[in-house]
PDB file of N, CA and C in Angstrom:
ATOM      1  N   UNK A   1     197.784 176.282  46.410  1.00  0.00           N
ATOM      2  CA  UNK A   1     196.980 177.398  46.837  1.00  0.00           C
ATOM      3  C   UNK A   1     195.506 177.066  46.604  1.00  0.00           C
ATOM      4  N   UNK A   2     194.581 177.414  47.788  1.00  0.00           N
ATOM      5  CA  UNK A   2     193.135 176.866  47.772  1.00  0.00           C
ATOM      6  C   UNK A   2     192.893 177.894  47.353  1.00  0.00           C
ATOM      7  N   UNK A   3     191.490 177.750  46.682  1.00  0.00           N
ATOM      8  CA  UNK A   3     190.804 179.023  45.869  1.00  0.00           C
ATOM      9  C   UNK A   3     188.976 179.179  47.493  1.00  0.00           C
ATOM     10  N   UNK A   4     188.284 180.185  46.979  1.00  0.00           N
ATOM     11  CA  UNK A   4     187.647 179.952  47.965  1.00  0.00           C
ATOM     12  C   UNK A   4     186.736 178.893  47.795  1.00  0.00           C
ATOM     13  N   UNK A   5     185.961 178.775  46.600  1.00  0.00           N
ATOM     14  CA  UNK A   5     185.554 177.665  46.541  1.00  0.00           C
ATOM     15  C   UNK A   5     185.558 176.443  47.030  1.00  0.00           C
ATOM     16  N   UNK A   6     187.247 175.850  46.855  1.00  0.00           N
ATOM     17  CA  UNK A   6     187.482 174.828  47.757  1.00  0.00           C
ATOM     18  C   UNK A   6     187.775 174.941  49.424  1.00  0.00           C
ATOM     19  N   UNK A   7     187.558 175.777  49.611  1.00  0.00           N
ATOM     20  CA  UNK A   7     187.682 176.177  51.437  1.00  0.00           C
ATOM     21  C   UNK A   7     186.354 175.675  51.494  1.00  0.00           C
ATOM     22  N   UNK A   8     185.067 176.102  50.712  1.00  0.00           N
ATOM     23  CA  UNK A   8     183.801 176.600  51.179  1.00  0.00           C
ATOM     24  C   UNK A   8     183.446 174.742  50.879  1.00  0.00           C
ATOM     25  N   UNK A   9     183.643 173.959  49.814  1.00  0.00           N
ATOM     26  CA  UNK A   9     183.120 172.681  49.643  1.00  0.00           C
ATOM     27  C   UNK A   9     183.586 172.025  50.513  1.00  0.00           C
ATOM     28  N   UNK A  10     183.250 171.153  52.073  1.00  0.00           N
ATOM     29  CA  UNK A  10     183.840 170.232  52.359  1.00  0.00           C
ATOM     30  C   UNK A  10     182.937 168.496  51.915  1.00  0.00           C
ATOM     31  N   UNK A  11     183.815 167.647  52.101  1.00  0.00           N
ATOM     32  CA  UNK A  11     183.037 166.442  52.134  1.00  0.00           C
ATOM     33  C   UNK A  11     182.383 165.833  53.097  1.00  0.00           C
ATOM     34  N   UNK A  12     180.918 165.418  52.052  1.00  0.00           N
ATOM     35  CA  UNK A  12     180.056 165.076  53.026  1.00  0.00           C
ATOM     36  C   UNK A  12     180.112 163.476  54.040  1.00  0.00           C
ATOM     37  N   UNK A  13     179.930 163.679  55.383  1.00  0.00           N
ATOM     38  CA  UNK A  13     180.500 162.206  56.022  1.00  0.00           C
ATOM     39  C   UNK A  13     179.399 162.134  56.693  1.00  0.00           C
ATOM     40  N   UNK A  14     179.072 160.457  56.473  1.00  0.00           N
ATOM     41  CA  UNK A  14     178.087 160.180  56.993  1.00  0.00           C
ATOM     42  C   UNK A  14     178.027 159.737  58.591  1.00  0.00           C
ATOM     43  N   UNK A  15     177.401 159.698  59.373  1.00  0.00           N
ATOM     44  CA  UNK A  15     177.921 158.519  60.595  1.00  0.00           C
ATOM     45  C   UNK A  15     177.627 157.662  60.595  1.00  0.00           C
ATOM     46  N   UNK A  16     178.378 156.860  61.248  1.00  0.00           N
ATOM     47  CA  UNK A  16     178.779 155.222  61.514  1.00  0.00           C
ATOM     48  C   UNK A  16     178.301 154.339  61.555  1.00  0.00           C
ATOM     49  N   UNK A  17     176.850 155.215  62.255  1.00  0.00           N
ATOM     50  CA  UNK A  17     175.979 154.125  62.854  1.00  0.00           C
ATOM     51  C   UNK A  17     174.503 154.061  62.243  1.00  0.00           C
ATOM     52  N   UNK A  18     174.631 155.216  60.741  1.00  0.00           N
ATOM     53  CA  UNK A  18     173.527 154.905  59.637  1.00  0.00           C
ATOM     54  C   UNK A  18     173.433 153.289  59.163  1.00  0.00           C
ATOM     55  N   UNK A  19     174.697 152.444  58.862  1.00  0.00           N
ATOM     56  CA  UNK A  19     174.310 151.116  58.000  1.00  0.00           C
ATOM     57  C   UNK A  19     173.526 150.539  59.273  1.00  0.00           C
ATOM     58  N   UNK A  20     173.804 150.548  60.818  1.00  0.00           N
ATOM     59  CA  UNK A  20     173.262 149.928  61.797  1.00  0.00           C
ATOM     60  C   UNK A  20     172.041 150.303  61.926  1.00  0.00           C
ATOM     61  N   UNK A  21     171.871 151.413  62.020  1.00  0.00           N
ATOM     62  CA  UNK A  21     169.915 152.233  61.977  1.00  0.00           C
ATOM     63  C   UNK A  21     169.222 151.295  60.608  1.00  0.00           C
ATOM     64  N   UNK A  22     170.203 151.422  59.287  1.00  0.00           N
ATOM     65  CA  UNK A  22     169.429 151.017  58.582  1.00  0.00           C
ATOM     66  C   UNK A  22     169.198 149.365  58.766  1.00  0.00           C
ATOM     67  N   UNK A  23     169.824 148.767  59.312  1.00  0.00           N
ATOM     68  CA  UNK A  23     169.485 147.369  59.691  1.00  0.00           C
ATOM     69  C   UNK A  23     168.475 146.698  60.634  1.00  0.00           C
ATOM     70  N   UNK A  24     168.516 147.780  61.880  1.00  0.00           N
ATOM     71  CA  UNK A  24     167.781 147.691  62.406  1.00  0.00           C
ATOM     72  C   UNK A  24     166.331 147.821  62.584  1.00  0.00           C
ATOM     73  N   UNK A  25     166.580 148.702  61.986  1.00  0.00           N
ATOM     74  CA  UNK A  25     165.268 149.628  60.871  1.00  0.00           C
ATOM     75  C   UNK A  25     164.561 148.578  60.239  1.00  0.00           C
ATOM     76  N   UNK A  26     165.014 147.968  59.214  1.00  0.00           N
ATOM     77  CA  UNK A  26     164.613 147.096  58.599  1.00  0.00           C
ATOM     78  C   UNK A  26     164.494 145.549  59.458  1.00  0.00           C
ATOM     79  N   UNK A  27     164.880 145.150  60.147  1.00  0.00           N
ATOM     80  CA  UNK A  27     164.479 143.981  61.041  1.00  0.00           C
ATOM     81  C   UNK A  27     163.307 144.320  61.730  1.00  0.00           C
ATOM     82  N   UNK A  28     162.900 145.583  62.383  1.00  0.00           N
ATOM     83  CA  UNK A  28     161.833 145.528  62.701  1.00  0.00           C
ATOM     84  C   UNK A  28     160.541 145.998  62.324  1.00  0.00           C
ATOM     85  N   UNK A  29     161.181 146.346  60.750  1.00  0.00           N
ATOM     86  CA  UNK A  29     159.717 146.024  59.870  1.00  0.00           C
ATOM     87  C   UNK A  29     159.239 145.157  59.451  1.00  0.00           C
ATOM     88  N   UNK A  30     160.311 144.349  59.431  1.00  0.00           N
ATOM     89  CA  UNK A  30     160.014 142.942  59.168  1.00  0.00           C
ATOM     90  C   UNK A  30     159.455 142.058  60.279  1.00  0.00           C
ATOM     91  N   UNK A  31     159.276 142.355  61.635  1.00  0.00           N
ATOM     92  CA  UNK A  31     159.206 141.921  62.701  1.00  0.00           C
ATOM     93  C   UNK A  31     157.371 141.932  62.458  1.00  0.00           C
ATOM     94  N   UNK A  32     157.195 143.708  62.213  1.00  0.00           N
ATOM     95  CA  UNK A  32     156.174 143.934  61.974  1.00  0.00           C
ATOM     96  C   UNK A  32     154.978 143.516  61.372  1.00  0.00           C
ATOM     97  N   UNK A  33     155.228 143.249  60.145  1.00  0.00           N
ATOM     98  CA  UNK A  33     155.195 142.641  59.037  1.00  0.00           C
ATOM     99  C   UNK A  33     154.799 141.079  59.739  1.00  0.00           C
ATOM    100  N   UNK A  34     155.129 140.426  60.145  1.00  0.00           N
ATOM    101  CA  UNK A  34     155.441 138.580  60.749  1.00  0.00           C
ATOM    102  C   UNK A  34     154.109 138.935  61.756  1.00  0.00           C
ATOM    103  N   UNK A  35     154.066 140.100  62.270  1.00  0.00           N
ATOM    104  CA  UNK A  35     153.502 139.809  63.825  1.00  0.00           C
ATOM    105  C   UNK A  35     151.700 140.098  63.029  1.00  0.00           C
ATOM    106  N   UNK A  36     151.725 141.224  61.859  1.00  0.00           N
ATOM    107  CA  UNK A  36     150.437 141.509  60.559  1.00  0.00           C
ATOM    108  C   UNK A  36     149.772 139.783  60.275  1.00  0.00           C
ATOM    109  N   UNK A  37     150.969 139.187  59.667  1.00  0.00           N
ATOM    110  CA  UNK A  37     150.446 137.962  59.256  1.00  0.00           C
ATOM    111  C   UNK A  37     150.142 137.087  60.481  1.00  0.00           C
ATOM    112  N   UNK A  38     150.832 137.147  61.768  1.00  0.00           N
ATOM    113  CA  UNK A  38     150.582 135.904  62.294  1.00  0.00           C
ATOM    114  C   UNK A  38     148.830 136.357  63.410  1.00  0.00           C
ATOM    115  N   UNK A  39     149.002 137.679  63.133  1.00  0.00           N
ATOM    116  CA  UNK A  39     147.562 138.437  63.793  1.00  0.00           C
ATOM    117  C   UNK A  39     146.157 137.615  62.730  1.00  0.00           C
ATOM    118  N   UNK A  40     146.442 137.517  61.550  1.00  0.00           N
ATOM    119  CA  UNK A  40     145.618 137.184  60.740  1.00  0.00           C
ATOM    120  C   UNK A  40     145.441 136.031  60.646  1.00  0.00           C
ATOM    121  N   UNK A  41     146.389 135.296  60.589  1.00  0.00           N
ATOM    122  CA  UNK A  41     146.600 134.052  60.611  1.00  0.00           C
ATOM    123  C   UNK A  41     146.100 132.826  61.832  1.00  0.00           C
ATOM    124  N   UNK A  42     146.496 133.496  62.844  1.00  0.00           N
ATOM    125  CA  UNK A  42     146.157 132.690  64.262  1.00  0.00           C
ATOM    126  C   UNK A  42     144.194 133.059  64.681  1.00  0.00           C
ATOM    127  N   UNK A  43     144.076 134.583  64.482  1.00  0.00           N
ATOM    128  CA  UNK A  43     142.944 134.936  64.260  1.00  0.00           C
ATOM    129  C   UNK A  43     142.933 135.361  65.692  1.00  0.00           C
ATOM    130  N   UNK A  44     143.830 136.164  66.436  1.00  0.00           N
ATOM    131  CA  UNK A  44     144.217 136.683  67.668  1.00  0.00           C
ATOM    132  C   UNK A  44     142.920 137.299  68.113  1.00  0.00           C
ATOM    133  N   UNK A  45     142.801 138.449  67.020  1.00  0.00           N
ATOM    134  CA  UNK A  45     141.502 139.671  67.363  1.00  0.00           C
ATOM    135  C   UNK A  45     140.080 139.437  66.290  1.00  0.00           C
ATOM    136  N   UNK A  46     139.178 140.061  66.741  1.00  0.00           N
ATOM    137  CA  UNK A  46     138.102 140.115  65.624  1.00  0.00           C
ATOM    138  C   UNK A  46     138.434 140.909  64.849  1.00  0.00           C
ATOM    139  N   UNK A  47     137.430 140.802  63.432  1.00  0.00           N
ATOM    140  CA  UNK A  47     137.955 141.682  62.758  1.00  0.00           C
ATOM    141  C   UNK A  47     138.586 143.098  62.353  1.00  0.00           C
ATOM    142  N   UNK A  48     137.635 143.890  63.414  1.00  0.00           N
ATOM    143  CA  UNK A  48     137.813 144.768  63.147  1.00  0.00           C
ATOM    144  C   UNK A  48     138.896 145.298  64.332  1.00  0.00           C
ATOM    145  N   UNK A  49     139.641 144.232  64.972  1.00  0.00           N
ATOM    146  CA  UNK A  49     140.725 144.658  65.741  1.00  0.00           C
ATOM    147  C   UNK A  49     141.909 144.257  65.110  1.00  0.00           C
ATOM    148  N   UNK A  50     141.717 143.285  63.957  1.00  0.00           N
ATOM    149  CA  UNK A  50     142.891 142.998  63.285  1.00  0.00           C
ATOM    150  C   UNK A  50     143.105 143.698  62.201  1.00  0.00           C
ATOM    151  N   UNK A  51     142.396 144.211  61.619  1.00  0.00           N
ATOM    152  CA  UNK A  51     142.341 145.387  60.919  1.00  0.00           C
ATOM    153  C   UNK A  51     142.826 146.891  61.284  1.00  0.00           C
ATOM    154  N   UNK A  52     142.839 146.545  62.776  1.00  0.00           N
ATOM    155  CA  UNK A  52     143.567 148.358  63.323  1.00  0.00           C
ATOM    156  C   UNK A  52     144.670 147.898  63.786  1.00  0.00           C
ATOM    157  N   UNK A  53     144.742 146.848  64.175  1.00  0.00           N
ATOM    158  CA  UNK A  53     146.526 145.925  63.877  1.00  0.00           C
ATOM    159  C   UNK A  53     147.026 146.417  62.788  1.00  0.00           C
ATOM    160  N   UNK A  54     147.028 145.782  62.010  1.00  0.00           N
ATOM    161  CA  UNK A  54     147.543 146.410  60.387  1.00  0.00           C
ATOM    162  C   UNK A  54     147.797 146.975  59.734  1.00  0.00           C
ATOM    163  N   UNK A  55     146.774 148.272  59.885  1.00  0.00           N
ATOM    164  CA  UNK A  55     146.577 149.730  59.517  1.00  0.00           C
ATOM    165  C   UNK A  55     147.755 150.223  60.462  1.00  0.00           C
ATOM    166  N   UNK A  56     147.411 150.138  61.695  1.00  0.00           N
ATOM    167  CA  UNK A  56     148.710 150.659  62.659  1.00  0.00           C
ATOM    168  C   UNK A  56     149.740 150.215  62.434  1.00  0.00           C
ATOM    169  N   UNK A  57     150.502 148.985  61.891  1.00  0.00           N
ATOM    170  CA  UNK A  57     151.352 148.691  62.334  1.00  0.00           C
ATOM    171  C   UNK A  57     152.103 149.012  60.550  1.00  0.00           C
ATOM    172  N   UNK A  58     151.047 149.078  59.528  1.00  0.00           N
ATOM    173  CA  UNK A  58     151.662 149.762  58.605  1.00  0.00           C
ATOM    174  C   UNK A  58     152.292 151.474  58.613  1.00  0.00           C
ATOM    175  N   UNK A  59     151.215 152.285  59.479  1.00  0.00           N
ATOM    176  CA  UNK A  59     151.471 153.758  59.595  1.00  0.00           C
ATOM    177  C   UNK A  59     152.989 153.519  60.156  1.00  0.00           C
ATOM    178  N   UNK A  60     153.039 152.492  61.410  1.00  0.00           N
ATOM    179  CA  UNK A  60     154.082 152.840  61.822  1.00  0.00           C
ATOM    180  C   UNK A  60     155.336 152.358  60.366  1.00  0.00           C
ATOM    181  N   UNK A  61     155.441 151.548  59.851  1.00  0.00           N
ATOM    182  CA  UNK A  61     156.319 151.224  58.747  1.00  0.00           C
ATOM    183  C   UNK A  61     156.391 152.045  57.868  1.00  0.00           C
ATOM    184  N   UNK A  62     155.402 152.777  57.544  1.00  0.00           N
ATOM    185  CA  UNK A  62     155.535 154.316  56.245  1.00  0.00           C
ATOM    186  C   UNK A  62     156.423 155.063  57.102  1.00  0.00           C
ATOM    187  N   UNK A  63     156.120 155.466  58.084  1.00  0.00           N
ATOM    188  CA  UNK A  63     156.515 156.510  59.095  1.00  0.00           C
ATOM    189  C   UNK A  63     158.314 156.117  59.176  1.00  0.00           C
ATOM    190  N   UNK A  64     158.617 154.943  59.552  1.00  0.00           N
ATOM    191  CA  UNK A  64     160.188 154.618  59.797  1.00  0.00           C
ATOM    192  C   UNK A  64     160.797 154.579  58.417  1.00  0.00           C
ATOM    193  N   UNK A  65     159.886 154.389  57.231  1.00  0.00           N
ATOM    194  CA  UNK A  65     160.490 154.330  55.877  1.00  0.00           C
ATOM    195  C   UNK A  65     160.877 155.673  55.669  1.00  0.00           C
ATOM    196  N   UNK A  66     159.656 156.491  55.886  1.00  0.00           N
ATOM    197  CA  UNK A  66     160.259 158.219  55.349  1.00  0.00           C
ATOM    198  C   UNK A  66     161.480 158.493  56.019  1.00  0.00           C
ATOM    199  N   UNK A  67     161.171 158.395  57.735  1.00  0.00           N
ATOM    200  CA  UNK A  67     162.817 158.920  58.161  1.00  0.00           C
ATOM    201  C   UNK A  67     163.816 157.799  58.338  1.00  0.00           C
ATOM    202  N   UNK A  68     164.229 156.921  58.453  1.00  0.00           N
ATOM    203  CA  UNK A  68     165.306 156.245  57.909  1.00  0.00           C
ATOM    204  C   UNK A  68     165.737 155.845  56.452  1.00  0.00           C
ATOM    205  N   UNK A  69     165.056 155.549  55.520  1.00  0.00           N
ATOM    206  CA  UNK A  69     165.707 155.197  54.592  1.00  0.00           C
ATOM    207  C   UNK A  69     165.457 156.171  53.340  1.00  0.00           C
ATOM    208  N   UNK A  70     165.160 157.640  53.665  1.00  0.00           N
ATOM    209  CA  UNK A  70     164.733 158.422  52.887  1.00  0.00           C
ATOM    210  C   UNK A  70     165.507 159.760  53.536  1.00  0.00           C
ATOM    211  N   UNK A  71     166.388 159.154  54.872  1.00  0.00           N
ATOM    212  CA  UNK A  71     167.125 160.292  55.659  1.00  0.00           C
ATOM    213  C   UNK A  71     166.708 161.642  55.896  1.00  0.00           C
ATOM    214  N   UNK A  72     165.213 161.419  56.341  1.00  0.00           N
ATOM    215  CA  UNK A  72     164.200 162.470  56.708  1.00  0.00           C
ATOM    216  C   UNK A  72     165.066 162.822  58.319  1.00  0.00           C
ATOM    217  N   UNK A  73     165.428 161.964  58.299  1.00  0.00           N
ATOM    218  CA  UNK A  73     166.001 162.395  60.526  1.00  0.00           C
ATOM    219  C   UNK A  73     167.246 163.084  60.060  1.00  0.00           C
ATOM    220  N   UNK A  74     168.180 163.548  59.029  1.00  0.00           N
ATOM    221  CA  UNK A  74     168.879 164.186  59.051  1.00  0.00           C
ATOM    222  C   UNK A  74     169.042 165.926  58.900  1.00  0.00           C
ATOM    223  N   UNK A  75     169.708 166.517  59.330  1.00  0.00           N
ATOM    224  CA  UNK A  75     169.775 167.822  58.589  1.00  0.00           C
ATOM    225  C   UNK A  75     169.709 168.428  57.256  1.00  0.00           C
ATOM    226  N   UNK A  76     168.834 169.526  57.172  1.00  0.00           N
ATOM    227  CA  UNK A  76     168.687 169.878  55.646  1.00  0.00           C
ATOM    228  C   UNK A  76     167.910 169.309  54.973  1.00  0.00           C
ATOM    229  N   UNK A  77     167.052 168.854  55.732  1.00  0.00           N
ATOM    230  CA  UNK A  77     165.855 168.002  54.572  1.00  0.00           C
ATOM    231  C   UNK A  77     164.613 168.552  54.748  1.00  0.00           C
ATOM    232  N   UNK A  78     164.556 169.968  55.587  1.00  0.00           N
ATOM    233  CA  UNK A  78     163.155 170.509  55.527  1.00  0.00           C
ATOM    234  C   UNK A  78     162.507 170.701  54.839  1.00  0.00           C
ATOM    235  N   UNK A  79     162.437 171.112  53.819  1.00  0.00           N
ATOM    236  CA  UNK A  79     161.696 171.632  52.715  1.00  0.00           C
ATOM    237  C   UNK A  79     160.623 169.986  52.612  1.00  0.00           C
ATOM    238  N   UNK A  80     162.067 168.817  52.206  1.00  0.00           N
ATOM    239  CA  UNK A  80     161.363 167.749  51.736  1.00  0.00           C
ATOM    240  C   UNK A  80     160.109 167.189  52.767  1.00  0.00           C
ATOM    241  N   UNK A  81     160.527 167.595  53.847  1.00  0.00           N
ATOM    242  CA  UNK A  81     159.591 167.064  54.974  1.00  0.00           C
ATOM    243  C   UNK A  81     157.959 167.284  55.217  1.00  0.00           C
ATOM    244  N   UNK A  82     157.881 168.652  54.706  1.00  0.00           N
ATOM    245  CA  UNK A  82     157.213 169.879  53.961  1.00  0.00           C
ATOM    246  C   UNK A  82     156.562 168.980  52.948  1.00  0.00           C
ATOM    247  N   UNK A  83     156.906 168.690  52.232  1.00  0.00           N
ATOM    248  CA  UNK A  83     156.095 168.384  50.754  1.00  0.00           C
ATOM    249  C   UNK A  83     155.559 166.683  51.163  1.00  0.00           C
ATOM    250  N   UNK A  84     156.690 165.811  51.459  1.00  0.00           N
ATOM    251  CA  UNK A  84     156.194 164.943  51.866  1.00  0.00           C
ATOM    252  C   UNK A  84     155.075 164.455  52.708  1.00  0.00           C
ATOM    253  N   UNK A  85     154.861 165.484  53.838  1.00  0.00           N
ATOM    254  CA  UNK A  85     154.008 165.659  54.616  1.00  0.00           C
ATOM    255  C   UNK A  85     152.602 166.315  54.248  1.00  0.00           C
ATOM    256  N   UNK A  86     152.598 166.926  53.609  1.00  0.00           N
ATOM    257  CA  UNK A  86     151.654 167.604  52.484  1.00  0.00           C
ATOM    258  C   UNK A  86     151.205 166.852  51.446  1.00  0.00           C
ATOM    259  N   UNK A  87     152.207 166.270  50.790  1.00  0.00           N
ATOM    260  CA  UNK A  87     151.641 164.733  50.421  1.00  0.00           C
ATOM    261  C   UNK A  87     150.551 163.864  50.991  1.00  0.00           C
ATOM    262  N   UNK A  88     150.967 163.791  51.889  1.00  0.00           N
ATOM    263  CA  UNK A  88     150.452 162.641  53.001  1.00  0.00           C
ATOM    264  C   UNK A  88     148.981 163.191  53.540  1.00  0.00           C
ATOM    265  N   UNK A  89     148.982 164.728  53.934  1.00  0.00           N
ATOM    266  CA  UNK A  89     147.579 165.030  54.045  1.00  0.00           C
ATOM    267  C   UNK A  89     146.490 164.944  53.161  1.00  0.00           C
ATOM    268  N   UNK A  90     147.253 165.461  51.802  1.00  0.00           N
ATOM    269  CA  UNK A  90     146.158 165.116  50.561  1.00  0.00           C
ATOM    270  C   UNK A  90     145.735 164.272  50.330  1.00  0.00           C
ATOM    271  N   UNK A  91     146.625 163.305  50.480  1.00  0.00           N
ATOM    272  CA  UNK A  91     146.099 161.570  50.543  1.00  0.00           C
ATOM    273  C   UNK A  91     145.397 161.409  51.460  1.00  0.00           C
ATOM    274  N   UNK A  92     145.902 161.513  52.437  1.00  0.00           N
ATOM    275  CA  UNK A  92     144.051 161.208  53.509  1.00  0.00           C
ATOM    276  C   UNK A  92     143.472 161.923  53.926  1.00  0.00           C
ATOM    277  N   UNK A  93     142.769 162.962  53.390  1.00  0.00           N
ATOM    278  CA  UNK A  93     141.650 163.693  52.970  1.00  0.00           C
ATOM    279  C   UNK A  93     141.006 162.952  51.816  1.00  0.00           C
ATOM    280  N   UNK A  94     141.669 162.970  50.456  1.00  0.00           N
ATOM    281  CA  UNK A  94     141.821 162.221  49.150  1.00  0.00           C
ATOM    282  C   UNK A  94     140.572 160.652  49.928  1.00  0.00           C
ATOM    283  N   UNK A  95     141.496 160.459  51.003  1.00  0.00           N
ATOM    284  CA  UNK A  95     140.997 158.506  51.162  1.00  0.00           C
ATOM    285  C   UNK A  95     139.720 158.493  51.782  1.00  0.00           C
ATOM    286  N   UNK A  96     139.712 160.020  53.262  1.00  0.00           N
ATOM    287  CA  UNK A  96     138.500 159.906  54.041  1.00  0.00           C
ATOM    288  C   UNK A  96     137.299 160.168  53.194  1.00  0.00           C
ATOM    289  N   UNK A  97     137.597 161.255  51.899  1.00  0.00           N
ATOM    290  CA  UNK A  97     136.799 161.381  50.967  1.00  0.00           C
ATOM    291  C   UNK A  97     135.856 160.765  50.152  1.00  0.00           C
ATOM    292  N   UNK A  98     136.909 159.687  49.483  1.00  0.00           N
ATOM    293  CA  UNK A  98     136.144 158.509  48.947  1.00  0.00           C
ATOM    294  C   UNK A  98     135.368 157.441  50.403  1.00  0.00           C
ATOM    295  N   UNK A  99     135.834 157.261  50.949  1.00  0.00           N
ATOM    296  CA  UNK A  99     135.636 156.653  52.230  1.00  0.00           C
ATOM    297  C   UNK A  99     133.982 157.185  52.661  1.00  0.00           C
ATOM    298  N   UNK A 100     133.934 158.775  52.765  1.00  0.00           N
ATOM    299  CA  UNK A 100     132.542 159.048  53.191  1.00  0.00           C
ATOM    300  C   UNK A 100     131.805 158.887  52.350  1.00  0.00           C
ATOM    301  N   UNK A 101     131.647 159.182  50.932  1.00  0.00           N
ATOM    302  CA  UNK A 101     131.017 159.328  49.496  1.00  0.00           C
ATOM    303  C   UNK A 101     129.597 158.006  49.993  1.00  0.00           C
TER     304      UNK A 101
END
């Protein structure tokens, strides 16, 4: 005999194709990452175009870190999305701040 409790708990299942997101995920930060160094390295752009290489191509790597491997793209994580994101403004306000000074 189930009590309600156990009606109301089911188990949580992930899908299938999270270990694959997370692989993929990660190959093309790493892609990222290769294409940072070889921008610097080969000396593709001037400076200050390899520098918005970088910057960009890091935003984009924070950005795929929060929602894949922090499972921001799933359900039920609003709140965190919220704070995290709020985070993220304080910090660059925080950066443009020192930045104008």
């Amino acid at each position: 005999m189930k009590t309600q409790l156990q009606n109301e708990v089911k188990p949580v299942r992930q899908k299938s194709d999270t270990a694959f997101k997370h692989v993929v995920s990660f190959l093309f930060m790493i892609a990222m990452t290769a294409v940072s160094f070889l921008a610097v390295i080969n000396q593709w752009f001037s400076l200050q175009g390899t520098l918005f290489v970088i910057v960009f191509l890091a935003a984009v790597q924070v950005i795929l870190q929060l929602y894949i491997f922090m499972h921001l793209d799933q359900k039920g994580y609003g709140m965190m999305r919220i704070f995290i994101f709020f985070g993220l403004l304080c910090g660059t306000v925080c950066a443009v701040g020192i930045l104008l000074m």
